[in-house]
N, C-alpha and C. Protein backbone atom coordinates (compact mmCIF):
# COMPACT_ATOMS: atom_id res chain seq x y z
N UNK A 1 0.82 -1.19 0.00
CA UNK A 1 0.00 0.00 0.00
C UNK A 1 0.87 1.26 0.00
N UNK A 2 2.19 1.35 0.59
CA UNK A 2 2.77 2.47 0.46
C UNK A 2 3.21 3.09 -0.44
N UNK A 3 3.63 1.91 -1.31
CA UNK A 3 4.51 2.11 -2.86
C UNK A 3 3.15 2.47 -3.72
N UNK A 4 1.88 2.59 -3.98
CA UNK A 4 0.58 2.81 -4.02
C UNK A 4 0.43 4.69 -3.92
N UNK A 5 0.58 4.71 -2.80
CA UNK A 5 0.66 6.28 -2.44
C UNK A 5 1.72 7.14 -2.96
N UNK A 6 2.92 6.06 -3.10
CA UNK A 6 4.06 7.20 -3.80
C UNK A 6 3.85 7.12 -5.17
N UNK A 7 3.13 6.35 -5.66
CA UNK A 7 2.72 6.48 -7.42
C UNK A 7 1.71 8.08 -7.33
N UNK A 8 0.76 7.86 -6.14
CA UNK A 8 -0.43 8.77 -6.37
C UNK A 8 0.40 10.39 -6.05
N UNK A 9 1.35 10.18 -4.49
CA UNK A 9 1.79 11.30 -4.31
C UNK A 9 2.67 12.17 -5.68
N UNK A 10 3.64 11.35 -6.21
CA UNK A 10 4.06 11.31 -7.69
C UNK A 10 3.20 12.23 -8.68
N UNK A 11 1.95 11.68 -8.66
CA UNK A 11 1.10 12.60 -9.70
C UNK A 11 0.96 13.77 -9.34
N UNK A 12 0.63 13.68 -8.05
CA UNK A 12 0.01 15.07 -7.63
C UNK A 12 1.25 16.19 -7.57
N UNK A 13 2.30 15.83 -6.99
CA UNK A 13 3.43 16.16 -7.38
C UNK A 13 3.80 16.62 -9.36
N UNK A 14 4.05 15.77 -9.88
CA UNK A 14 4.01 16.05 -11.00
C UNK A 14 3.33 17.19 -11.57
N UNK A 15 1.74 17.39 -11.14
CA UNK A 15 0.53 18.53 -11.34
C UNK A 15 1.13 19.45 -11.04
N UNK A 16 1.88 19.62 -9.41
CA UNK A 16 2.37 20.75 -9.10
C UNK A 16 3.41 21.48 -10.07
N UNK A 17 4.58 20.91 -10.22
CA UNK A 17 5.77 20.88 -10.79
C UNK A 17 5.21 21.92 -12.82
N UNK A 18 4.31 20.74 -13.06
CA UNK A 18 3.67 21.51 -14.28
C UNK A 18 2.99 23.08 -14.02
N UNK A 19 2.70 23.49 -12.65
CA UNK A 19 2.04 24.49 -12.66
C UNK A 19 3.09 25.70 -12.25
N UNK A 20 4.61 25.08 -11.77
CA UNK A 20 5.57 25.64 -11.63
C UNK A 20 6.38 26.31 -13.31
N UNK A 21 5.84 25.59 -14.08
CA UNK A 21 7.05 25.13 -15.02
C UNK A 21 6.39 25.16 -16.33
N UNK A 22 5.01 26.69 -16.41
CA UNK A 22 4.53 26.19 -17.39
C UNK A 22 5.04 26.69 -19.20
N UNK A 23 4.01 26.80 -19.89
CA UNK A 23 4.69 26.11 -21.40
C UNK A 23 4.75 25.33 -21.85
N UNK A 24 5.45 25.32 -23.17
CA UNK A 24 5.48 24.35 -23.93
C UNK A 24 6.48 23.45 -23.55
N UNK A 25 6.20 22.47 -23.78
CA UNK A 25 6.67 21.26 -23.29
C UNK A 25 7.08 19.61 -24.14
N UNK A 26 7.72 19.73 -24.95
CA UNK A 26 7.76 18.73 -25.91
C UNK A 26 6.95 17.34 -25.48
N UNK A 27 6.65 16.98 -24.33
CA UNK A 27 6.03 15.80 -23.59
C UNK A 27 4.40 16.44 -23.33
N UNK A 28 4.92 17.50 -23.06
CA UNK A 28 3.45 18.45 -22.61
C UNK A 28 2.93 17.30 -21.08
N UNK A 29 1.67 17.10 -21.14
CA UNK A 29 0.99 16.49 -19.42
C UNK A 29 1.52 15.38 -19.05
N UNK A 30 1.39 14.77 -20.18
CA UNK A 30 1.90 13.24 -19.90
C UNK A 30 3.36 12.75 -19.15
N UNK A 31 4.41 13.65 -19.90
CA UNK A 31 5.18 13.38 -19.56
C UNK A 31 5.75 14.06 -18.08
N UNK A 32 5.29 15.24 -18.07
CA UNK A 32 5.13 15.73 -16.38
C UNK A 32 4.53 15.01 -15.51
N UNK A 33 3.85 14.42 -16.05
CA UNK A 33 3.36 13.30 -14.67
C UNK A 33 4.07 12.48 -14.68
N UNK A 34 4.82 11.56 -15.33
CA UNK A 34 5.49 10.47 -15.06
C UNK A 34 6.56 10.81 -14.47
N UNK A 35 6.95 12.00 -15.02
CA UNK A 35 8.64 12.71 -14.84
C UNK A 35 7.99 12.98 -12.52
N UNK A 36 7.36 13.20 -12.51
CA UNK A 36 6.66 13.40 -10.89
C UNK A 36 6.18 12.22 -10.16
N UNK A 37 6.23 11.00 -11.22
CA UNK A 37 5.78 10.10 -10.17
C UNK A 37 7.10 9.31 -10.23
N UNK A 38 8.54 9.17 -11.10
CA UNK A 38 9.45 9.12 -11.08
C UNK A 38 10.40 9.89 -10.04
N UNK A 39 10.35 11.16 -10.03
CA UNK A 39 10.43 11.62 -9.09
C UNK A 39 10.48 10.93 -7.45
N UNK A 40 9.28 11.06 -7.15
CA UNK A 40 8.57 10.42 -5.98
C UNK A 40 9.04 9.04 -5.91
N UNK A 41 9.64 8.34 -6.38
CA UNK A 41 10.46 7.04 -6.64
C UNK A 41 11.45 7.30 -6.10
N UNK A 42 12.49 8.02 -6.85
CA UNK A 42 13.34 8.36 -6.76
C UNK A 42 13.50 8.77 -5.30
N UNK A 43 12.73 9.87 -4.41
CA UNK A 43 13.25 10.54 -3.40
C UNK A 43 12.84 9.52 -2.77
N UNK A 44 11.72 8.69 -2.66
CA UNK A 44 11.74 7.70 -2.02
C UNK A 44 12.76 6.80 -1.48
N UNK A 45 12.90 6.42 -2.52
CA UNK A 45 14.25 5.54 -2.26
C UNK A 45 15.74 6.01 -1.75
N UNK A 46 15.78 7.17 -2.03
CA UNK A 46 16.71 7.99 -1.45
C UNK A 46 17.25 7.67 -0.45
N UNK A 47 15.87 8.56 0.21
CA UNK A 47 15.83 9.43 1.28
C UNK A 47 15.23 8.16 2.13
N UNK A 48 14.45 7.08 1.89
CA UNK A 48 14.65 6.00 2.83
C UNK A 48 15.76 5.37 2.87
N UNK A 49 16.71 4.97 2.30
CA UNK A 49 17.67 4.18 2.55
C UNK A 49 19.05 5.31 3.20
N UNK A 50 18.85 6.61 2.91
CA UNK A 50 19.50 7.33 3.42
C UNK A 50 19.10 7.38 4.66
N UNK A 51 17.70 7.07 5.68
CA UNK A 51 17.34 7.62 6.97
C UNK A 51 17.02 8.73 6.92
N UNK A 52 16.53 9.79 6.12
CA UNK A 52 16.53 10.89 5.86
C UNK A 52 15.02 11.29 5.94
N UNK A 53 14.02 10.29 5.73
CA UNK A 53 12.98 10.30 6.22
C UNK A 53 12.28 9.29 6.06
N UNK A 54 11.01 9.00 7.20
CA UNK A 54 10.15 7.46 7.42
C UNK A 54 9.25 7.53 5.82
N UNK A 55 8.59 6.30 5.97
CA UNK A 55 7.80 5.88 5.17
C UNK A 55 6.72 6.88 4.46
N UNK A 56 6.15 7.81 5.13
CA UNK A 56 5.17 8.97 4.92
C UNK A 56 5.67 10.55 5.99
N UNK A 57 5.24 11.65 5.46
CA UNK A 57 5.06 12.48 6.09
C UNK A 57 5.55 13.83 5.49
N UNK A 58 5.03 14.97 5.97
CA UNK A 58 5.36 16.33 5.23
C UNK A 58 6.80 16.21 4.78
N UNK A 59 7.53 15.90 5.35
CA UNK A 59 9.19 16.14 4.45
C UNK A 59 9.62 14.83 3.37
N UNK A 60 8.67 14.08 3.59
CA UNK A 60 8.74 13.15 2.19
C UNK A 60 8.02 13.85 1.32
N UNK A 61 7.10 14.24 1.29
CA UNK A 61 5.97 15.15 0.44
C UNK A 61 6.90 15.93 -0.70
N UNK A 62 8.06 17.45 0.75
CA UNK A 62 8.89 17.83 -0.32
C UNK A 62 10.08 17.45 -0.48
N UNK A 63 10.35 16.26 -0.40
CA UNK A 63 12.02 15.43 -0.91
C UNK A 63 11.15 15.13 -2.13
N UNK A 64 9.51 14.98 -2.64
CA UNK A 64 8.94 14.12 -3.52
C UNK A 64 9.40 15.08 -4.93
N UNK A 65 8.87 16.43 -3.99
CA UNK A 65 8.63 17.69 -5.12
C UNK A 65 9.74 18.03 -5.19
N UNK A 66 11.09 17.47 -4.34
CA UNK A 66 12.64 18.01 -4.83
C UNK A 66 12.94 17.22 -5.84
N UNK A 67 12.62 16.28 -5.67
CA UNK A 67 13.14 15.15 -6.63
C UNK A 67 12.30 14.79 -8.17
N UNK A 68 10.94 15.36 -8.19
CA UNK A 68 10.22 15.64 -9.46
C UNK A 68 10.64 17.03 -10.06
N UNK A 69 11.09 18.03 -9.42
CA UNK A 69 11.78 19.58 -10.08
C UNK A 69 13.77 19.11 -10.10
N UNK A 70 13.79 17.90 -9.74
CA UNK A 70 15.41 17.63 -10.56
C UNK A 70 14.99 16.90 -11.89
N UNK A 71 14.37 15.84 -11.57
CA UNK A 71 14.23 15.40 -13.02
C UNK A 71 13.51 16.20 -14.02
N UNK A 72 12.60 17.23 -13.81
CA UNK A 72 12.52 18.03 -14.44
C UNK A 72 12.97 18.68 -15.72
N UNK A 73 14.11 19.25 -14.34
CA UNK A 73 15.16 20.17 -14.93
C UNK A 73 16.00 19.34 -15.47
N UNK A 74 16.49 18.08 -15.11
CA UNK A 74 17.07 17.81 -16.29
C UNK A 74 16.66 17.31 -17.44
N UNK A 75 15.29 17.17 -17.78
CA UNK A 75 14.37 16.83 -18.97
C UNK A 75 14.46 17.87 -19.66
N UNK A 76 14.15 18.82 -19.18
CA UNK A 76 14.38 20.17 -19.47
C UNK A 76 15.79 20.51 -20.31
N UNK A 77 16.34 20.16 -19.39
CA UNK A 77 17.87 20.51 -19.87
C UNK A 77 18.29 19.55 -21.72
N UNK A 78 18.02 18.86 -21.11
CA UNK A 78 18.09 17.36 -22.04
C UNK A 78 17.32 17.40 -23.37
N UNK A 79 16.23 18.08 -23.60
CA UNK A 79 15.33 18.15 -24.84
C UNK A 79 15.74 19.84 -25.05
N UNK A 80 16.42 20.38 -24.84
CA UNK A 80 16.62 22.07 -25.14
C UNK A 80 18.10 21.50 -26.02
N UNK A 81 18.59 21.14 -25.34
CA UNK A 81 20.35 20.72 -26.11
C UNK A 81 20.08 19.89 -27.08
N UNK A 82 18.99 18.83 -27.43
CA UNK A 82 18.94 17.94 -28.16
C UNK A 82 18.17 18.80 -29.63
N UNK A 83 17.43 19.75 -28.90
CA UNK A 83 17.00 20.12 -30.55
C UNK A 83 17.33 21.40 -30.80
N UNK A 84 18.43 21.99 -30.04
CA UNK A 84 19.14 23.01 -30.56
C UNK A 84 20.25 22.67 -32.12
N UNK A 85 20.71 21.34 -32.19
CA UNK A 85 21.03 20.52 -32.65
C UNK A 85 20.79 20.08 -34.27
């Protein structure tokens, strides 16, 4: 059930991140959500195996949204260099 919630927290995350970050977007929605529920994976795993924080709670929330505005930015980064090209 937990790994459940970090898919959902992920989205909602993701939503945010898009409302941070808006524009055009070569992925446009789709891919902001995955890039946010990837995210939320990501800090997950982190930041649990680091001890950095338990299973749920406000500072997993924003390790979720730190870690959906890195991959982001480097999506970001990554499709700007590729079709400058």
């Amino acid at each position: 059930m937990h790994w459940l919630w970090v898919f959902i927290v992920g989205l909602v995350v993701g939503l945010i991140a898009k409302m941070f970050m808006p524009g055009k977007d070569p992925g446009g929605f789709i891919i902001t959500a995955i890039l946010g529920i990837a995210g939320s994976l990501l800090s997950t795993f982190v930041g649990e195996k680091l001890h950095l924080w338990g299973e749920t709670g406000f500072v997993h929330f924003l390790g979720s949204i730190g870690g959906a505005a890195v991959l982001l930015a480097i999506y970001h980064f990554a499709t700007r260099s590729s079709s400058s090209s």
